[in-house]
PDB file of N, CA and C in Angstrom:
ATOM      1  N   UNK A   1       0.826  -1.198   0.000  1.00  0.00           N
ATOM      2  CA  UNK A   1       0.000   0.000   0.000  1.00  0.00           C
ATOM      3  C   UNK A   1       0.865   1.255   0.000  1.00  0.00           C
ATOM      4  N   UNK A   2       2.191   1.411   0.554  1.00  0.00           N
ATOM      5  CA  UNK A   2       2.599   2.420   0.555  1.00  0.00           C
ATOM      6  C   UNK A   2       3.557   2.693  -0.506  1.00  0.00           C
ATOM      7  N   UNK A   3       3.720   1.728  -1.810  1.00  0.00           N
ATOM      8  CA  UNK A   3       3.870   2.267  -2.694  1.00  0.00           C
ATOM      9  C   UNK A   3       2.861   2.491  -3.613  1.00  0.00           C
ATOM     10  N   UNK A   4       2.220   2.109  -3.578  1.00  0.00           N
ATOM     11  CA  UNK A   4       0.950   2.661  -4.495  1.00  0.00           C
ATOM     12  C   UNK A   4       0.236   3.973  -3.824  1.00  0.00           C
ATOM     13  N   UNK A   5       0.509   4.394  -2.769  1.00  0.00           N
ATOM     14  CA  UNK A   5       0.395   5.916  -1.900  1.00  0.00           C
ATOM     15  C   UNK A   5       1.326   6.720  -2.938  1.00  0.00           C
ATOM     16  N   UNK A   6       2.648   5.931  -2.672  1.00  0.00           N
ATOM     17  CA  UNK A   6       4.087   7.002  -3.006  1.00  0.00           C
ATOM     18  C   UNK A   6       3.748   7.423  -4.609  1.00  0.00           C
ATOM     19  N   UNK A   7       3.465   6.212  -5.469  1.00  0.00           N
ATOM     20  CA  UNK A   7       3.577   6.894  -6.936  1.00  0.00           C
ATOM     21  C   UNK A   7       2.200   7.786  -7.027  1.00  0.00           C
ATOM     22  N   UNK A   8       1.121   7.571  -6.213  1.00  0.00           N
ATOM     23  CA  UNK A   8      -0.233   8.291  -6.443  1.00  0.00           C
ATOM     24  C   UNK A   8       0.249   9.573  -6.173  1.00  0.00           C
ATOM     25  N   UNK A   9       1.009   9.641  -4.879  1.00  0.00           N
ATOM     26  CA  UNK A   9       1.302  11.164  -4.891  1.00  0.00           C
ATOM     27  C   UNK A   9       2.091  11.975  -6.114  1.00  0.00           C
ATOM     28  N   UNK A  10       2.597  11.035  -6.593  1.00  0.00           N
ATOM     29  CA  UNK A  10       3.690  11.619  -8.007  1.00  0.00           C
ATOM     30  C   UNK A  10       2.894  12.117  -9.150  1.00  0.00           C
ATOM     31  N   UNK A  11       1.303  11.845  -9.055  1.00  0.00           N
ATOM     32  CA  UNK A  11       0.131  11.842 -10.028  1.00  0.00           C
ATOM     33  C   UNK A  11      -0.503  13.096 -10.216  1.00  0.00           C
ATOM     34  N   UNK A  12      -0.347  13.851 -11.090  1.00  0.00           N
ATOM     35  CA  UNK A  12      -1.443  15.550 -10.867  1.00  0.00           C
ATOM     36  C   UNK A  12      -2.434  14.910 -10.393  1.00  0.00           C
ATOM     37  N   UNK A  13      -3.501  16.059  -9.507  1.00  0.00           N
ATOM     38  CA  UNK A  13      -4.266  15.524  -9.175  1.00  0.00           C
ATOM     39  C   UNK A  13      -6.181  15.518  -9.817  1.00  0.00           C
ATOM     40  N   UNK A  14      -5.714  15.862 -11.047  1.00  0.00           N
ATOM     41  CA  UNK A  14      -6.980  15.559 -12.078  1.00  0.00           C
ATOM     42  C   UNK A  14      -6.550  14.762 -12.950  1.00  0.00           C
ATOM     43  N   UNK A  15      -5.602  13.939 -12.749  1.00  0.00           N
ATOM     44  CA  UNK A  15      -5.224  12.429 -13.817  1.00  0.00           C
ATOM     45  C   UNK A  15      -6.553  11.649 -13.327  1.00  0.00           C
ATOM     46  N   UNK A  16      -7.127  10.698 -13.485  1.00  0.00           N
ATOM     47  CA  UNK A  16      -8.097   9.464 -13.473  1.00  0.00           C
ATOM     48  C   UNK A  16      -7.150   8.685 -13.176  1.00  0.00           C
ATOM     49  N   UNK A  17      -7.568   7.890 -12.237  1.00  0.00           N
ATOM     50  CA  UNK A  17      -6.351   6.804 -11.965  1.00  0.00           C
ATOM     51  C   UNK A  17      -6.889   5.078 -12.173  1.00  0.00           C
ATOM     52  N   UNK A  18      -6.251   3.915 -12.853  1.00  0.00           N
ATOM     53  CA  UNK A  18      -6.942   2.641 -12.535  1.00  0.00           C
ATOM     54  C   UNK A  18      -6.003   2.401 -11.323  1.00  0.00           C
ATOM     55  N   UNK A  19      -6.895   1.192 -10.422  1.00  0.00           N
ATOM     56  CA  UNK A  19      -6.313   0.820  -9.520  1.00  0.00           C
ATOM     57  C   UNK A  19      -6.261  -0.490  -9.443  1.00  0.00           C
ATOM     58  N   UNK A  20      -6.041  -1.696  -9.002  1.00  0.00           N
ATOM     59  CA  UNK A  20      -5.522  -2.853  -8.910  1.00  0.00           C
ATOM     60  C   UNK A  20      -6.993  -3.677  -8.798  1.00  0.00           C
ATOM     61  N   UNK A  21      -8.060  -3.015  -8.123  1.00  0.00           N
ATOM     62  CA  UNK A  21      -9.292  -3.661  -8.131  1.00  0.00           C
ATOM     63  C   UNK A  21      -9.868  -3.489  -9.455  1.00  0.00           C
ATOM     64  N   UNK A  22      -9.307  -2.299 -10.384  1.00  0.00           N
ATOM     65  CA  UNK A  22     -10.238  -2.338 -11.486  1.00  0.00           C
ATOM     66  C   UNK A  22      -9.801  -1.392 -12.112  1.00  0.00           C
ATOM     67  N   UNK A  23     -10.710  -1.636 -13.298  1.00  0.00           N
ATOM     68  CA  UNK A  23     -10.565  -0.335 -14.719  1.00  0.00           C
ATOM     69  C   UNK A  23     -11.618   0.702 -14.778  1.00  0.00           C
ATOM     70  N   UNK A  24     -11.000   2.030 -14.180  1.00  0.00           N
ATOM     71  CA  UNK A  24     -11.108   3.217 -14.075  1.00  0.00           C
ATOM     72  C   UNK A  24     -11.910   4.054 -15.392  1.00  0.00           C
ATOM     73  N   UNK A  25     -13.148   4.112 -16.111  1.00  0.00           N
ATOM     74  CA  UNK A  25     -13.064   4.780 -16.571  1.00  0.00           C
ATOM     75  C   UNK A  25     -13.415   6.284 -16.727  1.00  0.00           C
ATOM     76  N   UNK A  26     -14.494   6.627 -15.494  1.00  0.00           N
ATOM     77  CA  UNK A  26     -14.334   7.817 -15.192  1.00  0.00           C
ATOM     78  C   UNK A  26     -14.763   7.939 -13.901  1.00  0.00           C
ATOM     79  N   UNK A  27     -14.843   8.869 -13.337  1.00  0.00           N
ATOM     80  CA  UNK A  27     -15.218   8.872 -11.934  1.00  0.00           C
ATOM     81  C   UNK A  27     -16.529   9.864 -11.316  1.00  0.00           C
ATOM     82  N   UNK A  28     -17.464   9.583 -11.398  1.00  0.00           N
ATOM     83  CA  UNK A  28     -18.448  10.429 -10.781  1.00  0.00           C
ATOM     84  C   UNK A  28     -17.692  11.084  -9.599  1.00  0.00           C
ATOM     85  N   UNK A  29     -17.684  10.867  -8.530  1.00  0.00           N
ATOM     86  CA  UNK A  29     -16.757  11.701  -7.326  1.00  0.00           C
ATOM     87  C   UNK A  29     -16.192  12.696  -7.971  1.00  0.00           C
ATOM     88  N   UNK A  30     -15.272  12.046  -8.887  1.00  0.00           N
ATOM     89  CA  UNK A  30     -14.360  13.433  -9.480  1.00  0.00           C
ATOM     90  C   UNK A  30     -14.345  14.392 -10.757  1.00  0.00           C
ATOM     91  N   UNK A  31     -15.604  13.767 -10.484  1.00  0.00           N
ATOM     92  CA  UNK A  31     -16.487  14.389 -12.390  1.00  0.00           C
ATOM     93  C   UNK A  31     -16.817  16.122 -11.586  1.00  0.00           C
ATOM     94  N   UNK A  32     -16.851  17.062 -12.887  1.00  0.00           N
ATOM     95  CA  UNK A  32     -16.795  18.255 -12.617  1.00  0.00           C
ATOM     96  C   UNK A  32     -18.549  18.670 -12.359  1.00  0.00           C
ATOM     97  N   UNK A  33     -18.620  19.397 -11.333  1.00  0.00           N
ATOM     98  CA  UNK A  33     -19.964  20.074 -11.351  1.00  0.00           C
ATOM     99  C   UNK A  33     -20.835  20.794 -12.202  1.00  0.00           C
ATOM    100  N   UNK A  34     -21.951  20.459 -12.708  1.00  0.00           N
ATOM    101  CA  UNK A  34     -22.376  21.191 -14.080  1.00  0.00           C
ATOM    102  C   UNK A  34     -23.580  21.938 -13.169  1.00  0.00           C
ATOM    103  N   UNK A  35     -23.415  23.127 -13.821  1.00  0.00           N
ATOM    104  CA  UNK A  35     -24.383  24.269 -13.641  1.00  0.00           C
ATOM    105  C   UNK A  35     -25.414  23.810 -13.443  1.00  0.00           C
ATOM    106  N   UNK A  36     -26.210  22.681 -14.273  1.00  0.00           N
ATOM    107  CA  UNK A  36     -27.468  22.687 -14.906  1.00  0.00           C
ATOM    108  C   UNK A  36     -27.693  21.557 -14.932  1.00  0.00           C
ATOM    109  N   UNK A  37     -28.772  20.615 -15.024  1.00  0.00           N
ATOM    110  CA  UNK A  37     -29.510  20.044 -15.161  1.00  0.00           C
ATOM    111  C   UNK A  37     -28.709  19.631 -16.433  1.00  0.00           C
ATOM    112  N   UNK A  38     -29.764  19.843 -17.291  1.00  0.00           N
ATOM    113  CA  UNK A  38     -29.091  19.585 -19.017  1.00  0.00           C
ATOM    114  C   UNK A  38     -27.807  19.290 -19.084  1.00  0.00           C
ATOM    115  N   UNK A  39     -27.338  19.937 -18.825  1.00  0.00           N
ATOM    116  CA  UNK A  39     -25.509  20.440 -18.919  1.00  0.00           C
ATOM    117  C   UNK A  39     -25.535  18.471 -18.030  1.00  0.00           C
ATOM    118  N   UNK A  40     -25.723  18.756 -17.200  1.00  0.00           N
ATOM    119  CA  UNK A  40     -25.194  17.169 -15.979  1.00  0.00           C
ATOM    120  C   UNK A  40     -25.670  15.866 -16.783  1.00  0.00           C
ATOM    121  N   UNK A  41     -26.965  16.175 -17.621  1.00  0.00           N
ATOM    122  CA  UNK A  41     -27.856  15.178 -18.414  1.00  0.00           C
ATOM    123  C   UNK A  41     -26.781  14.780 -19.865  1.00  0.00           C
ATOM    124  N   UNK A  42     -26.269  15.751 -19.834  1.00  0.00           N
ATOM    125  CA  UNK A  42     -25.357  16.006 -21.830  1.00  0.00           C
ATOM    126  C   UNK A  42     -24.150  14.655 -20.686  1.00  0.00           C
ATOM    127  N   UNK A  43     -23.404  14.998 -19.633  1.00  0.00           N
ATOM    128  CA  UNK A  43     -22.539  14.766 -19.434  1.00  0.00           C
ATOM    129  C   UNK A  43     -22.463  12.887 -18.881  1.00  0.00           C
ATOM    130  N   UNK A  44     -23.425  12.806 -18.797  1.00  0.00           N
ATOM    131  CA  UNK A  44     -24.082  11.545 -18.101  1.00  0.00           C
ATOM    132  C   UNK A  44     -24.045  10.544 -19.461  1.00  0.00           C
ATOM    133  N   UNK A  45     -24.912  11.287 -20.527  1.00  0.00           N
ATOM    134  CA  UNK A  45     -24.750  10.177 -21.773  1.00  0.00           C
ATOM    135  C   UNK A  45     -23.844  10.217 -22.152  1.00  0.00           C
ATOM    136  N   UNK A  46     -22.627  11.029 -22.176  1.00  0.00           N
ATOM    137  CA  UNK A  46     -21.223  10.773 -22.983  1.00  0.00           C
ATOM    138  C   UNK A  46     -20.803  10.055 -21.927  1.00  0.00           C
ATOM    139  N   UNK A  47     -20.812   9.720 -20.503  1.00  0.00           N
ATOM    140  CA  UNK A  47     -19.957   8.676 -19.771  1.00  0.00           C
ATOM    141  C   UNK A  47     -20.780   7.738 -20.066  1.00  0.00           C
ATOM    142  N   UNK A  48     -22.147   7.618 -19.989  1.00  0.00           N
ATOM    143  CA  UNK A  48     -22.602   5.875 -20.488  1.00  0.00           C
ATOM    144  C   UNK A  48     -22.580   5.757 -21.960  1.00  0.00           C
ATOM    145  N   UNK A  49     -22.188   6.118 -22.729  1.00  0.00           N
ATOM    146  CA  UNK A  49     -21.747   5.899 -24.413  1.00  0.00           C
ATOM    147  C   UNK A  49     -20.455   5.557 -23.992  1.00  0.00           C
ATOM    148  N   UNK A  50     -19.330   6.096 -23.544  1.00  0.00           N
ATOM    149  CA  UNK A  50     -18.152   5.294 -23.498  1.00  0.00           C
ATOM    150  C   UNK A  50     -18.183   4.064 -22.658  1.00  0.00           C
ATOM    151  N   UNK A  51     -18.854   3.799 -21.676  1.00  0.00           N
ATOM    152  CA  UNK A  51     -18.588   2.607 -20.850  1.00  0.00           C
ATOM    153  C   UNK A  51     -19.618   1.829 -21.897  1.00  0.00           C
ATOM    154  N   UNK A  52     -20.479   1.777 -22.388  1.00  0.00           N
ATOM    155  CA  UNK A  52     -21.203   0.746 -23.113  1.00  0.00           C
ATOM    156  C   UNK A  52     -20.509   0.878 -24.420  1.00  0.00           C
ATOM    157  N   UNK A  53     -20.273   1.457 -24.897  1.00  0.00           N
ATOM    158  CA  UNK A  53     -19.025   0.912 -25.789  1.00  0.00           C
ATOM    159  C   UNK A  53     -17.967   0.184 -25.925  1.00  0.00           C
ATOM    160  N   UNK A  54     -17.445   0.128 -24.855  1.00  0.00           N
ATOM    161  CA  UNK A  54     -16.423  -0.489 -24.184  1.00  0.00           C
ATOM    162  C   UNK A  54     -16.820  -2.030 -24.054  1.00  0.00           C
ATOM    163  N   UNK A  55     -17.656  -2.784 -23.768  1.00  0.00           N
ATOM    164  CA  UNK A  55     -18.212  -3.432 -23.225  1.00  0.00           C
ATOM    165  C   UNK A  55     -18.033  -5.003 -24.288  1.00  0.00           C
ATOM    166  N   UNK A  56     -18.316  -4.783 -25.300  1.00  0.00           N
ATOM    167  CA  UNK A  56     -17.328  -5.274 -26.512  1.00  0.00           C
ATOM    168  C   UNK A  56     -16.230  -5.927 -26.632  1.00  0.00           C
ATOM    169  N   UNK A  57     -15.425  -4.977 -26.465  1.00  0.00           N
ATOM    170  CA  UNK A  57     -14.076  -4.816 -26.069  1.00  0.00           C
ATOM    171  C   UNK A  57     -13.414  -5.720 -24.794  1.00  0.00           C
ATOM    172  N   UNK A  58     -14.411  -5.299 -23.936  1.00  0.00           N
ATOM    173  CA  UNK A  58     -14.029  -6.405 -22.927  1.00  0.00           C
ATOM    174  C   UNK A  58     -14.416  -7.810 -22.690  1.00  0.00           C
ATOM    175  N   UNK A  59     -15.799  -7.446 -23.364  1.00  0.00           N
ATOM    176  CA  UNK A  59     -16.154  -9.179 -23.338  1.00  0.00           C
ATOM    177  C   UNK A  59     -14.727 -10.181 -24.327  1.00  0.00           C
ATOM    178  N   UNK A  60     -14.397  -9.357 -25.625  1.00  0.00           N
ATOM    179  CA  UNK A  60     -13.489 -10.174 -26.012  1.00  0.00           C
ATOM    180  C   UNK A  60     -11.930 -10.205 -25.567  1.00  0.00           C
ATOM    181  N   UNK A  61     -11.204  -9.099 -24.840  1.00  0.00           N
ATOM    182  CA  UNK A  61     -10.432  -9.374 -23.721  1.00  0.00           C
ATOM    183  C   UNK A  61     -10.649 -10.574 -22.841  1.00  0.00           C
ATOM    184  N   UNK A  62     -11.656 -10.587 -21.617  1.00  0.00           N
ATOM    185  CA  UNK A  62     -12.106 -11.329 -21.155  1.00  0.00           C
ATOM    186  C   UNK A  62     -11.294 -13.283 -21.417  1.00  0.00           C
ATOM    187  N   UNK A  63     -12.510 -13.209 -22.929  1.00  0.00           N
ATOM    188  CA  UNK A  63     -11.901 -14.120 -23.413  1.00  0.00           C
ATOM    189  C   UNK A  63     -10.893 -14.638 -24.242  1.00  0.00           C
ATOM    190  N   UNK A  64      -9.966 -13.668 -24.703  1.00  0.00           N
ATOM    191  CA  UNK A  64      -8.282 -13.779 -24.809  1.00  0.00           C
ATOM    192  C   UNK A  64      -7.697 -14.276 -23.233  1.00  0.00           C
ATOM    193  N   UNK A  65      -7.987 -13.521 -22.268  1.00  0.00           N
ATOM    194  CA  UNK A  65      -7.596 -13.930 -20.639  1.00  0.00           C
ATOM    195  C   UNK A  65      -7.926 -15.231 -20.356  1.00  0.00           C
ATOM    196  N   UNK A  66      -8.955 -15.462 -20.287  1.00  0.00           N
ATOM    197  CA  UNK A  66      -9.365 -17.042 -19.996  1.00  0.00           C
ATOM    198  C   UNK A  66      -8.867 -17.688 -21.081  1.00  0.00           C
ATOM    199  N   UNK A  67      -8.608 -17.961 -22.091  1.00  0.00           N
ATOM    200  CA  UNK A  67      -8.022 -18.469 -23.067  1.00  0.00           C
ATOM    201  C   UNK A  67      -5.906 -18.728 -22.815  1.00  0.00           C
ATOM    202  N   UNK A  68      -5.628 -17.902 -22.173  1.00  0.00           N
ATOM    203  CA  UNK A  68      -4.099 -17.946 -21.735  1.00  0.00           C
ATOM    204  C   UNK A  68      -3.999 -18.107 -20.457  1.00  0.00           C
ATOM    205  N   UNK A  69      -4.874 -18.119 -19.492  1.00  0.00           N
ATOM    206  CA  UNK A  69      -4.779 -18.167 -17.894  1.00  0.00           C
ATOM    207  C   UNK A  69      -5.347 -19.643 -18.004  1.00  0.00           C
ATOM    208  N   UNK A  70      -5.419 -20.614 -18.516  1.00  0.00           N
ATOM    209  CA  UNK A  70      -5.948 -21.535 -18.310  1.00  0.00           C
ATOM    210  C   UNK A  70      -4.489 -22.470 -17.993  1.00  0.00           C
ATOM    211  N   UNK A  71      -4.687 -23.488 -17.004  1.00  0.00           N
ATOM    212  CA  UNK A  71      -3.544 -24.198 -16.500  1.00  0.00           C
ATOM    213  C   UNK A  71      -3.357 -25.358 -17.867  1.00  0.00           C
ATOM    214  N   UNK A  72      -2.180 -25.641 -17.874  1.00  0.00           N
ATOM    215  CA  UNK A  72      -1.661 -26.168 -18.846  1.00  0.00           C
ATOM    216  C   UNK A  72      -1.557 -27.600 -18.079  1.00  0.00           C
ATOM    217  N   UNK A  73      -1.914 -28.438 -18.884  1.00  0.00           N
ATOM    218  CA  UNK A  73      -1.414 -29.985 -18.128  1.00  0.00           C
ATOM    219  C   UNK A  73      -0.119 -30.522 -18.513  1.00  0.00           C
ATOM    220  N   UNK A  74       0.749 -31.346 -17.740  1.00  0.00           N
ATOM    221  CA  UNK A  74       2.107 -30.978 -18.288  1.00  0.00           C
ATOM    222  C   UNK A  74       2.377 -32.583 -19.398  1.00  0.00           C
ATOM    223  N   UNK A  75       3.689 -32.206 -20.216  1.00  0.00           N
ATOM    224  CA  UNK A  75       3.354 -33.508 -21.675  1.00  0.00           C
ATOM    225  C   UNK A  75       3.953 -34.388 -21.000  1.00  0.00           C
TER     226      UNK A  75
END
């Protein structure tokens, strides 16, 4: 933990960070405050258009991973 403290601190602190539990792709907490309604509504569908886009992508990752993490029986 306290190197993953040490390099976080080395990080500006509006980088997005992934962390070891997972893939980061944006962060409500650290998402910027919108004036408005609308404005928060515009900003909401461009983060669920990228994460459901994504989704693709990972299902076939996924299965590249399980495909090479699988134990080998030996000859």
């Amino acid at each position: 933990m306290d190197t993953v403290r040490r390099r976080n601190e080395k990080i500006p602190q509006d980088i997005p960070r992934a962390t070891t539990t997972g893939t980061m792709f944006f962060s409500l907490a650290m998402a910027e405050q919108k004036d408005s309604f609308p404005e928060a509504l515009i900003n909401y569908k461009e983060a669920r258009e990228k994460v459901n886009g994504s989704v693709p992508f990972l299902h076939a990752l996924s299965k590249v991973v399980a495909l090479f993490s699988k134990p080998h029986s030996p000859v």
